[in-house]
Protein backbone atom coordinates (compact mmCIF):
# COMPACT_ATOMS: atom_id res chain seq x y z
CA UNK A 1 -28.06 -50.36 8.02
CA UNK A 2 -27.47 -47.00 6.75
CA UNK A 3 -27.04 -45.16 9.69
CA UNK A 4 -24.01 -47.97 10.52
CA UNK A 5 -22.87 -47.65 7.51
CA UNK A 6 -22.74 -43.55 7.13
CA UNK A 7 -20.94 -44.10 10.65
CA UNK A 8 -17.65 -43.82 11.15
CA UNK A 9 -16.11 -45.54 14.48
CA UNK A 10 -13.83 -44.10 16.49
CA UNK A 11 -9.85 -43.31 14.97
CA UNK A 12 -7.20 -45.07 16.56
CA UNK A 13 -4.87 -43.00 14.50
CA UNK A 14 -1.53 -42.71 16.25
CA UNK A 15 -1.91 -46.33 17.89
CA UNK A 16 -0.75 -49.68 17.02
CA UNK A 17 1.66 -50.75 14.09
CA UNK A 18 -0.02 -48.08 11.78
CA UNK A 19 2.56 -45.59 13.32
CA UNK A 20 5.19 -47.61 13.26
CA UNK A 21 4.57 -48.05 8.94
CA UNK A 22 4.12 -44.44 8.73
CA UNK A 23 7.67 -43.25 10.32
CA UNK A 24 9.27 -46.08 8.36
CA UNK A 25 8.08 -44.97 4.90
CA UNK A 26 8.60 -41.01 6.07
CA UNK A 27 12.36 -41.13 4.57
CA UNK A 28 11.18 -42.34 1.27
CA UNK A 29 8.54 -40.03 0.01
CA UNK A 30 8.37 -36.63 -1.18
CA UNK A 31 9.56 -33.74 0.80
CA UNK A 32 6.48 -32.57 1.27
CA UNK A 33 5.01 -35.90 2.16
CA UNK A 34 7.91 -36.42 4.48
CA UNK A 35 7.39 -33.14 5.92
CA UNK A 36 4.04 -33.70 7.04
CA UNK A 37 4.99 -37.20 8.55
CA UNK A 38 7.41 -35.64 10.37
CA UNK A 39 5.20 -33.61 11.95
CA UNK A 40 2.52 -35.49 13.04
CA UNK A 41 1.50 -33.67 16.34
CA UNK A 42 0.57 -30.84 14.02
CA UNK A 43 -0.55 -32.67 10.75
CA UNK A 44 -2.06 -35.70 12.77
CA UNK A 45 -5.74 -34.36 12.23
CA UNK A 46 -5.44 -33.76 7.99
CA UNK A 47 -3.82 -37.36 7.20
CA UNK A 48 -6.65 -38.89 9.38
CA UNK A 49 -9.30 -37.18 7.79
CA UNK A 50 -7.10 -38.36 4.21
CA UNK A 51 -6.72 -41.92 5.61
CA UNK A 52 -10.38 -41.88 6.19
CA UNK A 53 -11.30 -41.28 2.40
CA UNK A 54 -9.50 -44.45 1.07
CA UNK A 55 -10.80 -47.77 2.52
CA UNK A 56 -7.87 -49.54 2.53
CA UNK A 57 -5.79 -46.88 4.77
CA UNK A 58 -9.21 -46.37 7.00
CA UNK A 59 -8.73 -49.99 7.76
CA UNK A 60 -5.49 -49.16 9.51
CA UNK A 61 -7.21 -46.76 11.61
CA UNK A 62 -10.47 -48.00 12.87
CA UNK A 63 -12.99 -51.20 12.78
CA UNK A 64 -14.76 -50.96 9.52
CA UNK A 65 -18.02 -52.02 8.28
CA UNK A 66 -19.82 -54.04 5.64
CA UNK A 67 -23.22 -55.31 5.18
CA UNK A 68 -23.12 -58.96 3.96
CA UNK A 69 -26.66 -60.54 4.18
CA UNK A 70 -30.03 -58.71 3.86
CA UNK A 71 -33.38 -60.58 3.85
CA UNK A 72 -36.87 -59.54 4.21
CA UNK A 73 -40.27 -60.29 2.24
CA UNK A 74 -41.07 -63.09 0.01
CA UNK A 75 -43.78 -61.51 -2.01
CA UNK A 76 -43.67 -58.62 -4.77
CA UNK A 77 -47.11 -56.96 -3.72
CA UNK A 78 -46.87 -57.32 0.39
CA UNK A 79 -44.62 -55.58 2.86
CA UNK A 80 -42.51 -57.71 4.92
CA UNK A 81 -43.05 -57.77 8.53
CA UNK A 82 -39.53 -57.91 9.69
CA UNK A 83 -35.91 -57.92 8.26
CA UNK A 84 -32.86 -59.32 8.78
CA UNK A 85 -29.29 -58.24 8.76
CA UNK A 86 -25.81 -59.75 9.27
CA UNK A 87 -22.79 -57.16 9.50
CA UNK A 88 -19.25 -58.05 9.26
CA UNK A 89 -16.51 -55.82 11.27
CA UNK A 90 -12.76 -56.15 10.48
CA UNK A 91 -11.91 -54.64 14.51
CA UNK A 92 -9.42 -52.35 14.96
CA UNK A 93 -6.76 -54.17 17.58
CA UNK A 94 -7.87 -51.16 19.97
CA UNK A 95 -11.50 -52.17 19.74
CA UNK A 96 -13.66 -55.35 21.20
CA UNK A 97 -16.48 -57.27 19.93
CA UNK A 98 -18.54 -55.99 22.92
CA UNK A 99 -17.53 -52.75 22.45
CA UNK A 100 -18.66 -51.87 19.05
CA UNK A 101 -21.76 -54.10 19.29
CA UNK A 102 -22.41 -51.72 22.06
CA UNK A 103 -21.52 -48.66 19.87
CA UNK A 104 -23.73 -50.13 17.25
CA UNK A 105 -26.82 -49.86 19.31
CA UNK A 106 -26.27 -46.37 20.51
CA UNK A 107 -25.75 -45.65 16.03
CA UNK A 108 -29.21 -47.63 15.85
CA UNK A 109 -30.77 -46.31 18.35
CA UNK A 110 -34.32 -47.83 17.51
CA UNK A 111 -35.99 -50.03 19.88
CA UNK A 112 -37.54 -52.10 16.96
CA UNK A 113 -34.20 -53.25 16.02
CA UNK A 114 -32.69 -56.13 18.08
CA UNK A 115 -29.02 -57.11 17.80
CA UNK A 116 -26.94 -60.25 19.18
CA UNK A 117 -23.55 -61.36 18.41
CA UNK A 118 -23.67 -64.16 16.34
CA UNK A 119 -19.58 -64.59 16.55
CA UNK A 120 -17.10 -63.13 17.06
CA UNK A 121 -13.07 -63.37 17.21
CA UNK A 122 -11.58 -60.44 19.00
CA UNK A 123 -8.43 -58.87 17.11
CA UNK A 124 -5.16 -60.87 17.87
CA UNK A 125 -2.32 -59.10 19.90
CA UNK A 126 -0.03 -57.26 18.41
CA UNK A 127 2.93 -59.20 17.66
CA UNK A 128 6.37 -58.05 18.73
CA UNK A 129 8.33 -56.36 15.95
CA UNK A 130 11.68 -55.02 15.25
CA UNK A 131 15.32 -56.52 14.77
CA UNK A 132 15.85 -57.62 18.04
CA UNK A 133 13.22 -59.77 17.54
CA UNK A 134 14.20 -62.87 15.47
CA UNK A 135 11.32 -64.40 14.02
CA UNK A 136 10.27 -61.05 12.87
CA UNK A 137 13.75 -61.02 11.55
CA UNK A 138 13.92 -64.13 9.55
CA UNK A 139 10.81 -63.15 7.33
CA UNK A 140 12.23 -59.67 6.76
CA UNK A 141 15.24 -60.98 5.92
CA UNK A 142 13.74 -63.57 3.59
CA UNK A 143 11.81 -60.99 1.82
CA UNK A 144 14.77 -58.75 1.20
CA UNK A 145 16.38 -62.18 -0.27
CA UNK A 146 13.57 -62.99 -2.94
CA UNK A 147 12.57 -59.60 -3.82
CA UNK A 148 14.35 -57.65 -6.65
CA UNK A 149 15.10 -53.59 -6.11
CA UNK A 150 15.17 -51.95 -2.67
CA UNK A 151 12.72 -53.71 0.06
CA UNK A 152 11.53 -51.39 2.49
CA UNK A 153 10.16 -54.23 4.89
CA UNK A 154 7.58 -52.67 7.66
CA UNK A 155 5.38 -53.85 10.28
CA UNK A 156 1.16 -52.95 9.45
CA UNK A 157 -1.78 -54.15 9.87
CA UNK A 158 -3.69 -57.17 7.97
CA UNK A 159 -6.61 -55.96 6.64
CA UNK A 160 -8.37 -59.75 6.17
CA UNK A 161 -9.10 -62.72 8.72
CA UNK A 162 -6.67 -65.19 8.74
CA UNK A 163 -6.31 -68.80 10.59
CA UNK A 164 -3.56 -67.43 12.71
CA UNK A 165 -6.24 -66.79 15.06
CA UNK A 166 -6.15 -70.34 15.86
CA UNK A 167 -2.32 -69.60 17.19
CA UNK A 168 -2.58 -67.37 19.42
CA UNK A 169 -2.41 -69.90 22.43
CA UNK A 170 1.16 -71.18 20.61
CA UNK A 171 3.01 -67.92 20.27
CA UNK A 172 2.94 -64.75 20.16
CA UNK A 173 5.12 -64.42 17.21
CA UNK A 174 2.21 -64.64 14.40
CA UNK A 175 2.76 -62.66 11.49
CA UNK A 176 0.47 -62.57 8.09
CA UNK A 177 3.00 -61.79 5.32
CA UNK A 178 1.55 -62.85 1.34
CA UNK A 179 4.92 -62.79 -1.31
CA UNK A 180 2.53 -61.64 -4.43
CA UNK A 181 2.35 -58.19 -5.61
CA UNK A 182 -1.53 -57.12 -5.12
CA UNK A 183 -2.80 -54.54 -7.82
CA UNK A 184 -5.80 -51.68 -6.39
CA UNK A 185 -7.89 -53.66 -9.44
CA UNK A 186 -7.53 -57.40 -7.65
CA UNK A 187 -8.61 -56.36 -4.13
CA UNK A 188 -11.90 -56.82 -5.41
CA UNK A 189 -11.63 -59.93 -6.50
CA UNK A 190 -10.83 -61.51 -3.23
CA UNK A 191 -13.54 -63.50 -2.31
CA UNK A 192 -15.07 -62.68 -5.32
CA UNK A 193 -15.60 -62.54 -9.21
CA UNK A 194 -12.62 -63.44 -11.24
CA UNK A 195 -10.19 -64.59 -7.94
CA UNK A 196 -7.46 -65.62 -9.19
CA UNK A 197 -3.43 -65.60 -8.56
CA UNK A 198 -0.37 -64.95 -11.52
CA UNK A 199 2.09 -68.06 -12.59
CA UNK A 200 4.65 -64.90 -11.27
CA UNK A 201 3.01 -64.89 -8.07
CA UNK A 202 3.01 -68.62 -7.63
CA UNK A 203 6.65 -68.80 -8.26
CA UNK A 204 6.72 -65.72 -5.85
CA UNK A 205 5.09 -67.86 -2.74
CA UNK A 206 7.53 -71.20 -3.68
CA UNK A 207 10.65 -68.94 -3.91
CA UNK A 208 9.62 -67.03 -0.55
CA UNK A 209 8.91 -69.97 1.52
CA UNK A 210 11.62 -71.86 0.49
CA UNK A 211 13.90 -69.83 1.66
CA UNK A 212 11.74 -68.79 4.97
CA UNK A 213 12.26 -72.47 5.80
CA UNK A 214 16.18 -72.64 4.85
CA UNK A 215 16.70 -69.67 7.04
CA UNK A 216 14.71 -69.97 9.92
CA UNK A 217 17.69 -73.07 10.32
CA UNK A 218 20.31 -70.12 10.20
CA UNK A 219 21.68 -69.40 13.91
CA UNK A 220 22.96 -65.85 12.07
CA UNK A 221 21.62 -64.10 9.30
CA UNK A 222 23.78 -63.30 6.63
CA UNK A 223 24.26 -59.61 6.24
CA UNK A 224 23.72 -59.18 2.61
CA UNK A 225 20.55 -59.25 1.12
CA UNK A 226 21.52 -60.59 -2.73
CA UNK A 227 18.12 -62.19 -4.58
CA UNK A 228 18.15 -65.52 -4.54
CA UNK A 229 16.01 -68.11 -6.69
CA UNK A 230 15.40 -71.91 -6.40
């Protein structure tokens, strides 16, 4: 478990939405920042190797790791005979189950240690993005609506499993959007000790779908963005 964990998989750095977020914020950060965005066929290397010290920008990158389950001996004075493990991956959309399990056995690389894929749920597609594309449109639109201050709305990558895996066979156009604001101190709670969710954030999630609905009826989008409550 420590050699998988010490390991990190392969950057897809330059591939996928990730890109995509990073020329869209470019414009809005410092010029130094935005100089080194700019210039990503010479800085590419340095903001990977930056991206890779915070977990939550590593994410965006490559497949990631955690540990979840560990069980071994039942008895304080006798050495267990064997061990078990169960590691979750959040896969990069360039990756495949197959593929890292594969990877994972070359990290490993001890005969005593067999491996299977218990399950597995290979990374949705990528859906389409952009303002020629109108469902993508709506919900950007919506956001812009219900959100006070200058929206900077960008395509990325969700970091957690969600049931719009069950979709995929419906539409392509599946998009994981959550209308709350998300402080570094709650991520983690999620899943864990002390989840919870503000009276704001409620009113946040009734305000943005209610209008999501109201204008995915639209055949045209109104041009101006002005907040909007119930």
């Amino acid at each position: 478990m420590a050699k998988l964990e010490a390991h990190l998989y392969q950057s897809q750095f330059g591939r996928g939405p990730g890109l995509n977020l990073l020329n869209g914020i470019t414009p809005y950060t410092s010029w130094y920042i935005r100089f080194v965005l700019a210039n990503l066929w010479l800085f590419g290397s340095l903001v990977e190797k930056v991206f890779s010290k915070k977990p939550a920008l590593n994410a965006l990158q490559r497949t990631t790791i955690a540990v979840t389950l560990i069980s071994g001996g039942v008895k304080e004075n006798t050495l267990p005979p064997s061990a078990q493990s169960n590691v979750n991956h959040r896969i990069h959309p360039a990756d495949s189950c197959q593929k890292i399990f594969e990877q994972n056995k070359r990290i490993i690389n001890d005969e005593r240690v067999k491996g299977k894929i218990k399950s597995c749920v290979e990374p949705s597609p990528i859906s389409p993005f952009g303002d020629h594309v109108w469902p993508y449109s709506i919900i950007k639109h919506t956001i812009r609506q219900t959100f006070n201050g200058t929206i900077v709305v960008l395509p990325g990558l969700s970091l957690g499993g969600t049931d719009s895996k069950s979709y995929t066979s419906l539409t392509k156009n599946l998009y994981r959007f959550s209308p709350c604001h998300l402080m570094h101190s709650d991520f983690p709670r999620i899943h864990g000790i002390n989840e919870r969710i503000t009276k704001a954030d409620v009113e946040r999630y009734l305000n943005f779908f209610y209008h999501l609905i109201v204008n995915s009826n639209l055949e045209i989008l109104p041009k101006n963005h002005i907040k909007t409550e119930l």
